[in-house]
PDB file of N, CA and C in Angstrom:
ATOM      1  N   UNK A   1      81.594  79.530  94.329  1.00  0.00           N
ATOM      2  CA  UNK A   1      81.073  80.888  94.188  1.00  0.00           C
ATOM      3  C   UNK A   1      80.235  81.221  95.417  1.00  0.00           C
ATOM      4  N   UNK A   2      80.193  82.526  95.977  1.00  0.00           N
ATOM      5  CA  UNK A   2      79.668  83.126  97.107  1.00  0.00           C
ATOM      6  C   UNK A   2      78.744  84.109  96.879  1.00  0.00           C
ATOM      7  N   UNK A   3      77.411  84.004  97.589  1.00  0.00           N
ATOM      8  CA  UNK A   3      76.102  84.699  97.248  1.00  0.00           C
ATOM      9  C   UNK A   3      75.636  84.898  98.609  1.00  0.00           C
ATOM     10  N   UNK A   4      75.284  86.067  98.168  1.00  0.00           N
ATOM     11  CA  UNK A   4      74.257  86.890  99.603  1.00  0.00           C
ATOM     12  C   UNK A   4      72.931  86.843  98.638  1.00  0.00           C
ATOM     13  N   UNK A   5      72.342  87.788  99.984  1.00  0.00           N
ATOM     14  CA  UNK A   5      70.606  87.939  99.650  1.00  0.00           C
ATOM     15  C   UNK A   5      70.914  89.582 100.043  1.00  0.00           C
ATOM     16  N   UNK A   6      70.340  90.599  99.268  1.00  0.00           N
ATOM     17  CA  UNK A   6      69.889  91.780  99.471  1.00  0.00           C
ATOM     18  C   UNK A   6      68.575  91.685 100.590  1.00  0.00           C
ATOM     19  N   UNK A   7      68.621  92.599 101.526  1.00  0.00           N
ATOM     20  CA  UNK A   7      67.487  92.578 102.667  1.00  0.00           C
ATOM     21  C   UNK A   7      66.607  93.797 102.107  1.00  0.00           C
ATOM     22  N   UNK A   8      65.514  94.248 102.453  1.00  0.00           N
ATOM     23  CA  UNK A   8      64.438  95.120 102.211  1.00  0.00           C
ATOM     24  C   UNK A   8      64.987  96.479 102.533  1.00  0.00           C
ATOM     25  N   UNK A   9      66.116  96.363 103.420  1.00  0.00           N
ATOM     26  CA  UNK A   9      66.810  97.910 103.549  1.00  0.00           C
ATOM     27  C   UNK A   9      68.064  98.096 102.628  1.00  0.00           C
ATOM     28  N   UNK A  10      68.232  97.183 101.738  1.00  0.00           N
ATOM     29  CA  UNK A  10      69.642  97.560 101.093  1.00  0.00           C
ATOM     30  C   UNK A  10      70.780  96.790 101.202  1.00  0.00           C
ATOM     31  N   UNK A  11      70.667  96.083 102.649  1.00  0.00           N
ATOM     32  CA  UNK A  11      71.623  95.335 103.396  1.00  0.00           C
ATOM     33  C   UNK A  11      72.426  94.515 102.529  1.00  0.00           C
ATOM     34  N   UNK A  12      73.188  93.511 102.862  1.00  0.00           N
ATOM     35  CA  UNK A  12      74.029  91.977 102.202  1.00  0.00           C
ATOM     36  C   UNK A  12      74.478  91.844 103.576  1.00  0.00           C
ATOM     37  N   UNK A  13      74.949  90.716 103.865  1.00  0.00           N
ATOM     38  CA  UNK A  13      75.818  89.589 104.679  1.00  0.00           C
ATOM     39  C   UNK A  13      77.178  89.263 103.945  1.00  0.00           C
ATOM     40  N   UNK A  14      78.631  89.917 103.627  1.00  0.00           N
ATOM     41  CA  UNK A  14      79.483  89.239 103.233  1.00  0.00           C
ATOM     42  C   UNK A  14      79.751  88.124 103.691  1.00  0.00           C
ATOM     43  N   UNK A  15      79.707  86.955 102.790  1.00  0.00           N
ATOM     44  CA  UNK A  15      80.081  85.597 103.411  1.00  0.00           C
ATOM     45  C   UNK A  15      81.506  85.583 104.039  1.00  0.00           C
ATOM     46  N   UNK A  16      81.873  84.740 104.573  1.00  0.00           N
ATOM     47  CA  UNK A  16      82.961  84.653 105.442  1.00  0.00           C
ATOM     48  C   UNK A  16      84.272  84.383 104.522  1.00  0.00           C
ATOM     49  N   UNK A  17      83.943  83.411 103.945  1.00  0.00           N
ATOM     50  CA  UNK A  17      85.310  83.274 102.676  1.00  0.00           C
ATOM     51  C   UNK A  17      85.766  84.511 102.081  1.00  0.00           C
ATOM     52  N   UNK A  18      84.782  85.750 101.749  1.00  0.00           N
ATOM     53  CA  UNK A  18      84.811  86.432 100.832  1.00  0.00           C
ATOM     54  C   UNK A  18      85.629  87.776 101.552  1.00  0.00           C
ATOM     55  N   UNK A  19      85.270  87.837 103.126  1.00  0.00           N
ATOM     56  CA  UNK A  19      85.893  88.625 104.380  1.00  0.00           C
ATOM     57  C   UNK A  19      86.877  87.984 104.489  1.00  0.00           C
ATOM     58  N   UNK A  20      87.446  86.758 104.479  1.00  0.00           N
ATOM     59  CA  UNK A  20      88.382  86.179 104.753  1.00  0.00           C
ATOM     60  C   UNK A  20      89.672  86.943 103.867  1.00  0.00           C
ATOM     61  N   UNK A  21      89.461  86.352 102.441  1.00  0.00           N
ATOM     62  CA  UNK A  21      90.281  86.057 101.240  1.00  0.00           C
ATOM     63  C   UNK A  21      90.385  87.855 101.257  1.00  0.00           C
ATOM     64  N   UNK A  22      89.560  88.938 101.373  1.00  0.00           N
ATOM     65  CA  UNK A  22      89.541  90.360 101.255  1.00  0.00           C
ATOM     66  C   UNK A  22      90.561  91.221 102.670  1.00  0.00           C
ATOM     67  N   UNK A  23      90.494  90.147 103.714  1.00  0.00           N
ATOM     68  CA  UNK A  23      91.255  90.743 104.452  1.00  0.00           C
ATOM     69  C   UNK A  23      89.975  91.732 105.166  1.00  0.00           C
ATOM     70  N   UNK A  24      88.983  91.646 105.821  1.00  0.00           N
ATOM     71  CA  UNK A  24      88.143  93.034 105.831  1.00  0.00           C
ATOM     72  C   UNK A  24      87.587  92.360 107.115  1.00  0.00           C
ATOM     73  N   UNK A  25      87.049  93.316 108.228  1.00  0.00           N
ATOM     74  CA  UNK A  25      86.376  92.975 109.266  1.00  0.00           C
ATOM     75  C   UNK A  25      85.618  93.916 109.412  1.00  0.00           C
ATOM     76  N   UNK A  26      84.732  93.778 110.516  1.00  0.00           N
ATOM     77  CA  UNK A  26      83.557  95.158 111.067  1.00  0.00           C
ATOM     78  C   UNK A  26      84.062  96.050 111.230  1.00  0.00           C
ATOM     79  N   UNK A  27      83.556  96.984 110.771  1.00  0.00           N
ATOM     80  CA  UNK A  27      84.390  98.575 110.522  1.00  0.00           C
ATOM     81  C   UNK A  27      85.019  98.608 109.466  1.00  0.00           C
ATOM     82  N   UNK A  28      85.662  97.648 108.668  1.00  0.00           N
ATOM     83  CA  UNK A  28      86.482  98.360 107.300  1.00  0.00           C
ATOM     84  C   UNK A  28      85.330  99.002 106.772  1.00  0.00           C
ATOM     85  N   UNK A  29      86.334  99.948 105.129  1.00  0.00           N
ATOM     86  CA  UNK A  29      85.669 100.301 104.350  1.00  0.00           C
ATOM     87  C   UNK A  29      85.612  99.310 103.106  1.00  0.00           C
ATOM     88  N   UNK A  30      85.042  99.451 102.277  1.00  0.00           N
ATOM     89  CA  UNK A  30      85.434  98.868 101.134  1.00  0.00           C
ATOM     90  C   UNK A  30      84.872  99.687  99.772  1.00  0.00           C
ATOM     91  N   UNK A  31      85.124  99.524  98.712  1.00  0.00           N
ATOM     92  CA  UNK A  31      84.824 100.658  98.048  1.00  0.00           C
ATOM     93  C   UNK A  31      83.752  99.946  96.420  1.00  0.00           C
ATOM     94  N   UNK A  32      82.847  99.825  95.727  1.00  0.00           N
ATOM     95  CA  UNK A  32      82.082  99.227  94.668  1.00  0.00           C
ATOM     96  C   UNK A  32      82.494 100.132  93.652  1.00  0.00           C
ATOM     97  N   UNK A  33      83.170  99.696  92.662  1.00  0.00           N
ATOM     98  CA  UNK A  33      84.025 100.374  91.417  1.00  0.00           C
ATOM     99  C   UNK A  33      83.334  99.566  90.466  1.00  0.00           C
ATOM    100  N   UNK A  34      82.864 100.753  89.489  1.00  0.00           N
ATOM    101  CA  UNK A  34      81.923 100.175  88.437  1.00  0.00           C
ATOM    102  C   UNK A  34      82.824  99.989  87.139  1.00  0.00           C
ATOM    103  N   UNK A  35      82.800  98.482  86.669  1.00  0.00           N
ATOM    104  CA  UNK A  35      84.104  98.531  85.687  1.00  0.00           C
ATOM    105  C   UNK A  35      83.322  98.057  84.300  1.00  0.00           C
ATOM    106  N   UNK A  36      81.641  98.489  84.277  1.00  0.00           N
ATOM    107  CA  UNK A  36      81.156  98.354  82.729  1.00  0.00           C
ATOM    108  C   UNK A  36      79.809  98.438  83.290  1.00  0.00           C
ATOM    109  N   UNK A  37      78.721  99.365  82.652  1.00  0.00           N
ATOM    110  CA  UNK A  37      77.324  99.162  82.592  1.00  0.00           C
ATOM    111  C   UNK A  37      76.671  98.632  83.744  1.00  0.00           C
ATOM    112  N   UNK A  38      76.775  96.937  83.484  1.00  0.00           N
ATOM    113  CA  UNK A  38      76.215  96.059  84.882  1.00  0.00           C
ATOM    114  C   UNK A  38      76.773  95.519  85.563  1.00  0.00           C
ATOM    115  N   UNK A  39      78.129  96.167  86.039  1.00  0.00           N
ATOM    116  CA  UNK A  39      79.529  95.240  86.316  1.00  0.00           C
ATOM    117  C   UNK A  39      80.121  96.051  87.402  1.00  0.00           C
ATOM    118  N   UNK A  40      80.395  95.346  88.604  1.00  0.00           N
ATOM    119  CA  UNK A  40      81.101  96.574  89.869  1.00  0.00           C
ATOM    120  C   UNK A  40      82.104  95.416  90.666  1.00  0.00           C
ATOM    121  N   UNK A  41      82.995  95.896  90.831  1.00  0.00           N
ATOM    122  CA  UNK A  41      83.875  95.305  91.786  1.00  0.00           C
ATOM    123  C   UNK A  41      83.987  95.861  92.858  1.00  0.00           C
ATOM    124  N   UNK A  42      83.806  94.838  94.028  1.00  0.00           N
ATOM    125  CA  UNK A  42      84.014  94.809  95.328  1.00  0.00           C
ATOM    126  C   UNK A  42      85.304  95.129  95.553  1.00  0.00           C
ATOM    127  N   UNK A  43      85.921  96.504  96.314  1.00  0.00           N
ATOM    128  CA  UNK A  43      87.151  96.249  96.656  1.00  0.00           C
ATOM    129  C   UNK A  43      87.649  96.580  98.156  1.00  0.00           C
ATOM    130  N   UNK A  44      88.482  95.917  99.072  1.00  0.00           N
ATOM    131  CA  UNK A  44      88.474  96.437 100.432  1.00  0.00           C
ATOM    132  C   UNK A  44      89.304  97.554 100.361  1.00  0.00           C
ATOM    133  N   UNK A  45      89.309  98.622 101.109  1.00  0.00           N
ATOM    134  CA  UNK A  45      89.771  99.785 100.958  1.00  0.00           C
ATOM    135  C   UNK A  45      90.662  99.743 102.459  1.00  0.00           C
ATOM    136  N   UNK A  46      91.694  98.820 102.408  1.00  0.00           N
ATOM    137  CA  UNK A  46      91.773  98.829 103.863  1.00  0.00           C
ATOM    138  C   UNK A  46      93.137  99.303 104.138  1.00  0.00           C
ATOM    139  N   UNK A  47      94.102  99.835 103.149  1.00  0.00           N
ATOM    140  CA  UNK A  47      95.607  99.796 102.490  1.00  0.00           C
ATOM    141  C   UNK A  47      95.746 101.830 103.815  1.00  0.00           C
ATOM    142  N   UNK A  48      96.834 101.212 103.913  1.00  0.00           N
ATOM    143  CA  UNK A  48      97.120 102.852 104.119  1.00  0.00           C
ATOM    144  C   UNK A  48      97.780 103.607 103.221  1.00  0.00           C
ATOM    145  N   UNK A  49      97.929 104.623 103.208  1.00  0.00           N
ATOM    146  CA  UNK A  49      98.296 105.651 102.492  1.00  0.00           C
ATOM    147  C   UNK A  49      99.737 105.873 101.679  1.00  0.00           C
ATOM    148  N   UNK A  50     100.595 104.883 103.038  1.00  0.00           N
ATOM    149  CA  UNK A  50     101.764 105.136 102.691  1.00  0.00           C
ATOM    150  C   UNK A  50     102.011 103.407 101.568  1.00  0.00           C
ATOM    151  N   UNK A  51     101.090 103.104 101.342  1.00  0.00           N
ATOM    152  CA  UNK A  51     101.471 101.839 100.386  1.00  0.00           C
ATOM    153  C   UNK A  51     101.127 102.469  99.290  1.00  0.00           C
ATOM    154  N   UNK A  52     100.662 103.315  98.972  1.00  0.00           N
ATOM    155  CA  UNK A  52     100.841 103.983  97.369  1.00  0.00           C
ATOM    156  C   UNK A  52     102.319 104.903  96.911  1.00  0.00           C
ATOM    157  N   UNK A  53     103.319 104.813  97.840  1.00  0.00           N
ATOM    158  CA  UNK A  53     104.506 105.749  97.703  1.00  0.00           C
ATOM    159  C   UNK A  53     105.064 104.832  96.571  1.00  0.00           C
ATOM    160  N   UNK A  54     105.078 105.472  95.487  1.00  0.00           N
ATOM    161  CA  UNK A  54     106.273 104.773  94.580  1.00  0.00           C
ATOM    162  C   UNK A  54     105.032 103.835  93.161  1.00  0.00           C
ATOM    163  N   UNK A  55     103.934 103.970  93.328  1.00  0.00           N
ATOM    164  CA  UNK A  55     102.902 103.518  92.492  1.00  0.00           C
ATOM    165  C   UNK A  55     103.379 103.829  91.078  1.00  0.00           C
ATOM    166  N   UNK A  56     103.949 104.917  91.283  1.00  0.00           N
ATOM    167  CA  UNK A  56     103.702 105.779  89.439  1.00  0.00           C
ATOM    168  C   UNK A  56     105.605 106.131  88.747  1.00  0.00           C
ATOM    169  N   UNK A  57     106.417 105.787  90.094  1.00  0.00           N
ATOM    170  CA  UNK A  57     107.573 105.378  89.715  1.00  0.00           C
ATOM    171  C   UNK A  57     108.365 107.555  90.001  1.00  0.00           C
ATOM    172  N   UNK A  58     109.317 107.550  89.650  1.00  0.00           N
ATOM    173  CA  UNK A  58     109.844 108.444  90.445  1.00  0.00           C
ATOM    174  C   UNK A  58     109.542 109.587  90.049  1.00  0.00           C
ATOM    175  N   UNK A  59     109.652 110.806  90.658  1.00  0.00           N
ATOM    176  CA  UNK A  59     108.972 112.342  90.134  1.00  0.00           C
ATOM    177  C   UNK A  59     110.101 112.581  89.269  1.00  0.00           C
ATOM    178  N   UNK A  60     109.460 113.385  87.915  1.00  0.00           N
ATOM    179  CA  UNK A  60     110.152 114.034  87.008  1.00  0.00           C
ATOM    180  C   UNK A  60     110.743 115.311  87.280  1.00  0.00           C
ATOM    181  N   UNK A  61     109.628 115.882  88.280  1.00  0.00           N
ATOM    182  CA  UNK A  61     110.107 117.528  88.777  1.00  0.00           C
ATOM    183  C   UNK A  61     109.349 117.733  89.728  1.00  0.00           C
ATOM    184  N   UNK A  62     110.128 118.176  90.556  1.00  0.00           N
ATOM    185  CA  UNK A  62     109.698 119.021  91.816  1.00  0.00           C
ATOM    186  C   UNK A  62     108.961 120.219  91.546  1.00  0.00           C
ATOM    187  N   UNK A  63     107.760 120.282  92.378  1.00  0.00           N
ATOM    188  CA  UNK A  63     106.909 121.293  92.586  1.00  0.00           C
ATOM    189  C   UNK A  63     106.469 121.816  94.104  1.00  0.00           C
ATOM    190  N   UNK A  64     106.930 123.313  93.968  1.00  0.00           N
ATOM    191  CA  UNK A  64     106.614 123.869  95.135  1.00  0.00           C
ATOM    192  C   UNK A  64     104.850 124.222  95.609  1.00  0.00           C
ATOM    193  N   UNK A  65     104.659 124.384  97.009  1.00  0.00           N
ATOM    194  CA  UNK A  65     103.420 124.455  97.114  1.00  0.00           C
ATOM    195  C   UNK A  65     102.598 125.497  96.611  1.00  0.00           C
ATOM    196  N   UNK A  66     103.750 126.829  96.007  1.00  0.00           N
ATOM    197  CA  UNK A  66     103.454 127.969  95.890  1.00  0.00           C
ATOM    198  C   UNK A  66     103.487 127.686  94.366  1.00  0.00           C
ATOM    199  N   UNK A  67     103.793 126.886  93.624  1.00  0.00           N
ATOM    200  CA  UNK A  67     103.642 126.519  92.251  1.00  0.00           C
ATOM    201  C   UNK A  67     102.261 126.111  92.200  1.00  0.00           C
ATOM    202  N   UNK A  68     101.826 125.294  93.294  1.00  0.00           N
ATOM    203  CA  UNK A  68     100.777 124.532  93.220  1.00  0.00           C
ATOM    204  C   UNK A  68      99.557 125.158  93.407  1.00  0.00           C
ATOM    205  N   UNK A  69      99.557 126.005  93.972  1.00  0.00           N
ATOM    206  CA  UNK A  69      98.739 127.037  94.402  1.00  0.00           C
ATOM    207  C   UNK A  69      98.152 127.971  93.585  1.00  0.00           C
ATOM    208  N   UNK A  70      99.404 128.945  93.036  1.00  0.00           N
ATOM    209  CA  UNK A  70      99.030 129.450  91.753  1.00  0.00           C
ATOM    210  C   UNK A  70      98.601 128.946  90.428  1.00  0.00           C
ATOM    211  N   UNK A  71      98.858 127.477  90.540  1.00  0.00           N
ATOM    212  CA  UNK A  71      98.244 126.951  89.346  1.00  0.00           C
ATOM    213  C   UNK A  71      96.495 126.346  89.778  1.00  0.00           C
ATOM    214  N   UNK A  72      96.646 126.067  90.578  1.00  0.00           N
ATOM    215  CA  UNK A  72      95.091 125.885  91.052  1.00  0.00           C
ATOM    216  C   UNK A  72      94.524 127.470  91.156  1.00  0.00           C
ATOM    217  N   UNK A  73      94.534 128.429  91.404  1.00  0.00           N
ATOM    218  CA  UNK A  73      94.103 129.785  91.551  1.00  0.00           C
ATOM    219  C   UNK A  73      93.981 130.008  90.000  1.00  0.00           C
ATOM    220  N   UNK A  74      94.752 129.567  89.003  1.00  0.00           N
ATOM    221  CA  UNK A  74      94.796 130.059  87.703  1.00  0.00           C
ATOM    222  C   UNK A  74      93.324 129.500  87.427  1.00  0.00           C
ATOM    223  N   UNK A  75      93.756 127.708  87.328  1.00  0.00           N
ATOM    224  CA  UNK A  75      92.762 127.244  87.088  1.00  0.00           C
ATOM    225  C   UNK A  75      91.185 127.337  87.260  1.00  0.00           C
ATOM    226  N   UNK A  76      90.908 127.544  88.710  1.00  0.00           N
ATOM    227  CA  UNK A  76      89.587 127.925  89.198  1.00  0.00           C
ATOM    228  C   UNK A  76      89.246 129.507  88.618  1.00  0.00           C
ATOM    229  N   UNK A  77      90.443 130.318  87.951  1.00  0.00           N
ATOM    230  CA  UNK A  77      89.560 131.278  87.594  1.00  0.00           C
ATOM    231  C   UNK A  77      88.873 131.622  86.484  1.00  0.00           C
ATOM    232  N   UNK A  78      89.764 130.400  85.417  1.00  0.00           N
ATOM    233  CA  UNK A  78      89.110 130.305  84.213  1.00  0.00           C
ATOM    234  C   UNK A  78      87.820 129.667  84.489  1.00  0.00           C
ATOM    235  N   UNK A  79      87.532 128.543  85.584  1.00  0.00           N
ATOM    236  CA  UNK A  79      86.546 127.963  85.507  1.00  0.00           C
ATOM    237  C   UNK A  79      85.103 128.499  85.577  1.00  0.00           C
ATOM    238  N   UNK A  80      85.339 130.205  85.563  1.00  0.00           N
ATOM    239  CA  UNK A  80      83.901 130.581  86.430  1.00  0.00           C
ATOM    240  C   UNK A  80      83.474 130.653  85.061  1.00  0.00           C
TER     241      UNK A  80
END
């Protein structure tokens, strides 16, 4: 198991195993996802964009931008 120390500004030191095994260097992002009360997972955010194509499996229906549009315009106007 791998442990830092919080510094007086907020700081941590990711240990090296933990950069290692995460894939993450100076400059990534990484993202703290709270998954209960006192509970957060560390995650590296380092994926590009195009590795989510195909996540949710194939589109049911095509939507135009002008579909998309007017339904967001609908929406925001009920919202006031």
């Amino acid at each position: 198991m791998s442990t830092a120390t919080l510094t007086s500004k907020g700081q941590i030191t990711i240990p090296v195993e933990v950069r290692n095994a995460l894939k993450v260097d100076a400059g990534d992002r990484v993202e703290f996802v709270q998954v209960s009360p006192d509970r957060y997972e560390f995650i590296a955010a380092t994926r590009e964009v195009t590795a989510l194509k195909g996540m949710f499996g194939p589109t049911e229906k095509t939507v135009s931008i002008e579909a998309m549009n007017a339904a967001i315009a609908k929406r925001g106007a009920t919202a006031r």
